[in-house]
C-alpha atoms as a PDB file:
ATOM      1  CA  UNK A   1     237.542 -74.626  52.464  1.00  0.00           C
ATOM      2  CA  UNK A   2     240.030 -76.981  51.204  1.00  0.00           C
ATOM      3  CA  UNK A   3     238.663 -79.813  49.042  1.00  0.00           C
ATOM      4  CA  UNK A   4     239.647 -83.030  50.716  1.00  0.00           C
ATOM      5  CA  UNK A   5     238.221 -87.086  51.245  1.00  0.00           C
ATOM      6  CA  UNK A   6     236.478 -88.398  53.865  1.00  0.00           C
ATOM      7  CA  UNK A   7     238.584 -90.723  56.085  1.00  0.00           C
ATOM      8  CA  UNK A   8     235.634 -93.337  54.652  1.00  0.00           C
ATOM      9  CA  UNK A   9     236.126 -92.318  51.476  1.00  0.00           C
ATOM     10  CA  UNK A  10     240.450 -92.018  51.238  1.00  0.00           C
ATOM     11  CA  UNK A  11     240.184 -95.784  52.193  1.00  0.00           C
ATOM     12  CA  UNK A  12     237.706 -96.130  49.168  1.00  0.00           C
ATOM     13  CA  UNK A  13     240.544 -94.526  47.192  1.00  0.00           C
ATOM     14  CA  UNK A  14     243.258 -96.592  48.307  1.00  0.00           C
ATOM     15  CA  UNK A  15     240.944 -99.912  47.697  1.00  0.00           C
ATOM     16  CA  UNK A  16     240.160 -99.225  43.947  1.00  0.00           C
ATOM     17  CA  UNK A  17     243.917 -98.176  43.611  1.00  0.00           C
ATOM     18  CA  UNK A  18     244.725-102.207  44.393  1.00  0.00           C
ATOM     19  CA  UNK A  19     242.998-103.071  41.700  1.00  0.00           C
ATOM     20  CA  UNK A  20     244.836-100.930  39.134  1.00  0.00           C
ATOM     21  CA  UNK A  21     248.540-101.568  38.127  1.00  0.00           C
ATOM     22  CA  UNK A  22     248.981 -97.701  38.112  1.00  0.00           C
ATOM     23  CA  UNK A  23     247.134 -94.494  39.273  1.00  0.00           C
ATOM     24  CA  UNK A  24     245.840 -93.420  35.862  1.00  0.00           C
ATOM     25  CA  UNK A  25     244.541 -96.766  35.110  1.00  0.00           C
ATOM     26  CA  UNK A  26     241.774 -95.700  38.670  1.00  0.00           C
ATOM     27  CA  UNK A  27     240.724 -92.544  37.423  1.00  0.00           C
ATOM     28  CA  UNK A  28     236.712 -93.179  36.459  1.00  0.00           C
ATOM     29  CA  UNK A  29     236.436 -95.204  39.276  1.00  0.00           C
ATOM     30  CA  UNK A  30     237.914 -92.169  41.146  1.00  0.00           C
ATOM     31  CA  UNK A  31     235.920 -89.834  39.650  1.00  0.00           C
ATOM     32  CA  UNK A  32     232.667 -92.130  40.776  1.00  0.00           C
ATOM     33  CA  UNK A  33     233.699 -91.636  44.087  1.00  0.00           C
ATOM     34  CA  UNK A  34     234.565 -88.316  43.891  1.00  0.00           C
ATOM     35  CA  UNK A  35     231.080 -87.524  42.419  1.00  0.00           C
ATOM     36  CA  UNK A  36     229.250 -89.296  45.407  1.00  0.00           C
ATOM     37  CA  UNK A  37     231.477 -87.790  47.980  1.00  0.00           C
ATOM     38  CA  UNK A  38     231.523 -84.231  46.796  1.00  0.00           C
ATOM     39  CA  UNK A  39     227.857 -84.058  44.826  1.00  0.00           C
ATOM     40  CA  UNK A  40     229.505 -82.712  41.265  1.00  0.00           C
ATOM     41  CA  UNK A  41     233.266 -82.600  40.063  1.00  0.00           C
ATOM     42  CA  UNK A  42     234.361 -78.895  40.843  1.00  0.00           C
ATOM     43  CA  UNK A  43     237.394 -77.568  39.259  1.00  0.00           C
ATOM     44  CA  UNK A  44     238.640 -77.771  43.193  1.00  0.00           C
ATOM     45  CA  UNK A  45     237.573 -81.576  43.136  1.00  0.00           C
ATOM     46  CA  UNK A  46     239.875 -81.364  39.980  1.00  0.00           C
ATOM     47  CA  UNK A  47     242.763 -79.757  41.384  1.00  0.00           C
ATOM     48  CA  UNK A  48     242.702 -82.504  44.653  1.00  0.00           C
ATOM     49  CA  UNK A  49     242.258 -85.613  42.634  1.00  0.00           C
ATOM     50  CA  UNK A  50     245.463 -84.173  40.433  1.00  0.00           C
ATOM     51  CA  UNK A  51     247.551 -83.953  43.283  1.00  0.00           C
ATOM     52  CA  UNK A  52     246.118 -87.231  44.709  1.00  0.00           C
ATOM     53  CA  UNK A  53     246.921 -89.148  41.891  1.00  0.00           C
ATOM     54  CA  UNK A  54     249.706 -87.551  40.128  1.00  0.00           C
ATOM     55  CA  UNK A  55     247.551 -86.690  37.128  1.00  0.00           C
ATOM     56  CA  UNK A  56     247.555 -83.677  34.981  1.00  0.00           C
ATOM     57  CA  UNK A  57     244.667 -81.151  35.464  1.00  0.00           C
ATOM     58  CA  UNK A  58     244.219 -81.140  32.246  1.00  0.00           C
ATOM     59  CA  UNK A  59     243.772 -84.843  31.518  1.00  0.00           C
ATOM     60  CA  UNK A  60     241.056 -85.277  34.576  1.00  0.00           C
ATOM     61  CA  UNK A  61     239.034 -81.862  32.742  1.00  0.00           C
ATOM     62  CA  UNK A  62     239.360 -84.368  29.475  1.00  0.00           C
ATOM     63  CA  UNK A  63     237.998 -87.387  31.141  1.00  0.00           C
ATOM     64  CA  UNK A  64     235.087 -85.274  33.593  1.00  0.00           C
ATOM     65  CA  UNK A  65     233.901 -83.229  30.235  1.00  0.00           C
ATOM     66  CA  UNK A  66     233.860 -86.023  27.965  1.00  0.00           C
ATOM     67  CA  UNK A  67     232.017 -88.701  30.089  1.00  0.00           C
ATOM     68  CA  UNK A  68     228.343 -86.807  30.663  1.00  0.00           C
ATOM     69  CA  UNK A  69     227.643 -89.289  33.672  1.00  0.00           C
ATOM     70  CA  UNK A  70     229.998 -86.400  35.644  1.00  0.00           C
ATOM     71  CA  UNK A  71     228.630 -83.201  36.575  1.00  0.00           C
ATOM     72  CA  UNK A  72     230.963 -80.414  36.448  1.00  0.00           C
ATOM     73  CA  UNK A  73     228.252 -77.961  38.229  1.00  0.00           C
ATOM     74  CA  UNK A  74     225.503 -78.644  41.076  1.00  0.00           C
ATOM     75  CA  UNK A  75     222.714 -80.726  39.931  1.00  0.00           C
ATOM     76  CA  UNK A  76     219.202 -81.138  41.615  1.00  0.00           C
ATOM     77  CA  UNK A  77     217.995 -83.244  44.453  1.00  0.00           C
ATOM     78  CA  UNK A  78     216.739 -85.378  41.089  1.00  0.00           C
ATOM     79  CA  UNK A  79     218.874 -85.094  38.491  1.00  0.00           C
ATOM     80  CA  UNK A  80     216.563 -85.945  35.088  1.00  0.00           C
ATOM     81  CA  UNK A  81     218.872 -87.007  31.878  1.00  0.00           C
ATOM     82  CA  UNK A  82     216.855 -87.189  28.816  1.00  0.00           C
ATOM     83  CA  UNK A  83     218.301 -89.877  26.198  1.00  0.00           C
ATOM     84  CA  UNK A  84     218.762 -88.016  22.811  1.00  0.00           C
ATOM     85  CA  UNK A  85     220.319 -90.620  20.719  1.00  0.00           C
ATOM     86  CA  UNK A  86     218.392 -91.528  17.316  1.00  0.00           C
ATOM     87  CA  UNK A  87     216.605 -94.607  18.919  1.00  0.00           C
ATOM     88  CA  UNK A  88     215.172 -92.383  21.392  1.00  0.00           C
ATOM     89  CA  UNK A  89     214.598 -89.224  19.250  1.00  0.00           C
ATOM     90  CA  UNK A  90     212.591 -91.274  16.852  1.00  0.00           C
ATOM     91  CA  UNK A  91     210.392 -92.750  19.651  1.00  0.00           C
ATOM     92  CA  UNK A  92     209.519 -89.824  21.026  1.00  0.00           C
ATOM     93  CA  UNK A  93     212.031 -88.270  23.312  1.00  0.00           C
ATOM     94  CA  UNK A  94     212.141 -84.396  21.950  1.00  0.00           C
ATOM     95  CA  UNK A  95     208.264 -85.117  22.948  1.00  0.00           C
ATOM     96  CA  UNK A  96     209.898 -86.020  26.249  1.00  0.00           C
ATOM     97  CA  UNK A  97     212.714 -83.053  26.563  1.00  0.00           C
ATOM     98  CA  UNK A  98     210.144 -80.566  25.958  1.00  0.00           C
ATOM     99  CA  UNK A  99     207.602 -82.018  28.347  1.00  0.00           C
ATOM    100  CA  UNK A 100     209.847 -81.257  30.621  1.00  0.00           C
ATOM    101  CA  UNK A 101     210.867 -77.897  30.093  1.00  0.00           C
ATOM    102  CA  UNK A 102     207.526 -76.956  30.254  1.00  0.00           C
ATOM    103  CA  UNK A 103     206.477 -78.750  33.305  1.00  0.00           C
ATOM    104  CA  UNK A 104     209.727 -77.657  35.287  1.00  0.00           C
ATOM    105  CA  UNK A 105     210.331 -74.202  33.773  1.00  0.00           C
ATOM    106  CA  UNK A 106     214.055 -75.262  32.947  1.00  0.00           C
ATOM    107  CA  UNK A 107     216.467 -76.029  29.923  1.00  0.00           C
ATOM    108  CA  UNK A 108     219.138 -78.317  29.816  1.00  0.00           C
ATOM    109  CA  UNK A 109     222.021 -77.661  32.225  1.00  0.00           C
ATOM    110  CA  UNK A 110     219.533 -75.359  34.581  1.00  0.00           C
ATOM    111  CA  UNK A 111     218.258 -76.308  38.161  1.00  0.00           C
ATOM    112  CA  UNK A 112     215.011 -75.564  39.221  1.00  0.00           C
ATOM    113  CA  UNK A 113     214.536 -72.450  42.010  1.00  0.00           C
ATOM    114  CA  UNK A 114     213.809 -74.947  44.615  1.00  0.00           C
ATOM    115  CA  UNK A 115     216.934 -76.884  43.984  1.00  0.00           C
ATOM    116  CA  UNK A 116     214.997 -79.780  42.926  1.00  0.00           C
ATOM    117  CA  UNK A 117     214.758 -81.102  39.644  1.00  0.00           C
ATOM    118  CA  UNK A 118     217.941 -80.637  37.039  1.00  0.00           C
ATOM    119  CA  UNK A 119     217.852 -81.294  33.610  1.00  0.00           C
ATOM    120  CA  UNK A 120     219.936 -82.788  31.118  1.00  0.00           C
ATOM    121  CA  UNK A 121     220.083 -84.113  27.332  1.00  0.00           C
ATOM    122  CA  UNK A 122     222.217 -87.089  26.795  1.00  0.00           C
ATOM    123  CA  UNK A 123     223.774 -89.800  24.283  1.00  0.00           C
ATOM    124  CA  UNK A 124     222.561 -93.134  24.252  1.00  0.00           C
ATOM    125  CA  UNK A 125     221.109 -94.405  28.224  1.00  0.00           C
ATOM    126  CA  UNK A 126     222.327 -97.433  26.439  1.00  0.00           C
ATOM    127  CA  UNK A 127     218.356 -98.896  26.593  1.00  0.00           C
ATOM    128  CA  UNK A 128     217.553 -98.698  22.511  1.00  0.00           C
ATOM    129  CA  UNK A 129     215.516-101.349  22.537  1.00  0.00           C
ATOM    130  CA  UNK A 130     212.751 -99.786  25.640  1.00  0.00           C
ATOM    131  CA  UNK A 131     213.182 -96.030  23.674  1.00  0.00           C
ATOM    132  CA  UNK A 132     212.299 -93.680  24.730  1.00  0.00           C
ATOM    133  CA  UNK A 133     214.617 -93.835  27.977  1.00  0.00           C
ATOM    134  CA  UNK A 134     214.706 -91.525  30.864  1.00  0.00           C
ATOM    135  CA  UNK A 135     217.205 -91.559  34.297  1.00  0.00           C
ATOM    136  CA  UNK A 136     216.683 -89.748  37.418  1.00  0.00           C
ATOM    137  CA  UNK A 137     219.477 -90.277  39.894  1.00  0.00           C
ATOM    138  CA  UNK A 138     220.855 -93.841  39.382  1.00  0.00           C
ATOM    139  CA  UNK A 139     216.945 -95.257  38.232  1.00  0.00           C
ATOM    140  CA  UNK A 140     216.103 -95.878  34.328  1.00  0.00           C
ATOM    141  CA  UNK A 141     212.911 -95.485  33.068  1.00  0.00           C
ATOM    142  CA  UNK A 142     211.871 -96.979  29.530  1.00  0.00           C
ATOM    143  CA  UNK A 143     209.131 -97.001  27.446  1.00  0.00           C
ATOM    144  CA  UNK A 144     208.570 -92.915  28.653  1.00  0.00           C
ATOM    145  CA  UNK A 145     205.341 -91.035  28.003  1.00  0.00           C
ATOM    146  CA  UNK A 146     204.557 -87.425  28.948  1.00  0.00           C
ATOM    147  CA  UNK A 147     201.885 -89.031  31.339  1.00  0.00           C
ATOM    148  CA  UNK A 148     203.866 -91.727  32.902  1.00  0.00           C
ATOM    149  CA  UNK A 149     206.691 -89.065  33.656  1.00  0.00           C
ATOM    150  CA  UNK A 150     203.949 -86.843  35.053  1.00  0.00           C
ATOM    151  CA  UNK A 151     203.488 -89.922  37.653  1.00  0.00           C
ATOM    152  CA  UNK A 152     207.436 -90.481  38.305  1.00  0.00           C
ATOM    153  CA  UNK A 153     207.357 -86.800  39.039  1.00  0.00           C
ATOM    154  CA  UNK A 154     204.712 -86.591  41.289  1.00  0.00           C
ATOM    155  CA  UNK A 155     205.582 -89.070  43.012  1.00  0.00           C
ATOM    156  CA  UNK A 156     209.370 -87.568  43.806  1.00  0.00           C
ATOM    157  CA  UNK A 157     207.450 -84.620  44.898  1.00  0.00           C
END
């Protein structure tokens, strides 16, 4: 199956492209939309988006594996990023990571069996001051305990 836009989405493409004086200059916000339209950036996504916007292959791999807010496999129907940074890691989110592990039966970069929950460490949710910081999806969640994630869990279940 050949990895192609929306008709929706294309004219998404060609409206961030108006605000950029060239194609390179679009590229994250590309990548945004090729996240949402596509669910994870496969190396097909890759290939398309290089031929869409004149771009090396190479360079989009650079940008997609440096940035973690891309995923560059399938995630879960909640995808759970753990903060790791030192503000976090000294309020307690190792505490958090491992909660997790445990409660899920995953590691970092795993899915669970029923496609549901994915897990991943991160750098710096950019929330120091509420450490320690949790996202699922698009939502932040600050000031994270093992028993208020047990609730935010439940809840998505």
């Amino acid at each position: 199956m050949k990895v192609e836009f929306s008709e929706e989405a294309l004219q998404q493409y060609k409206d961030i492209l108006q605000r950029y004086p060239e194609k390179r200059a679009a590229l994250l916000p590309t990548l945004h939309l090729a996240q949402q339209e596509f669910g994870w950036i496969s190396r097909e996504v890759m290939q398309y988006l290089s031929e869409l916007m004149d771009i090396p292959v190479t360079v989009i791999l650079d940008t997609v594996s440096f940035y973690t807010m891309f995923k560059t496999k399938p995630s879960g129907k909640y995808h759970i990023q753990v903060c790791s940074t030192l503000s976090c890691a000294l309020r307690g989110s190792r505490e958090i990571y491992e909660h997790l592990t445990s409660k899920l039966g995953i590691q970092a970069g795993e899915v669970t069996p029923d496609g549901k929950f994915s897990l991943v460490k991160v750098e710096c949710l950019g929330s120091c001051g509420t450490a320690p910081v949790v996202q699922i999806n698009d939502d932040y969640y600050e000031g994270m305990t093992p028993e208020k994630l047990d609730k935010i869990l439940d809840e998505l279940e």
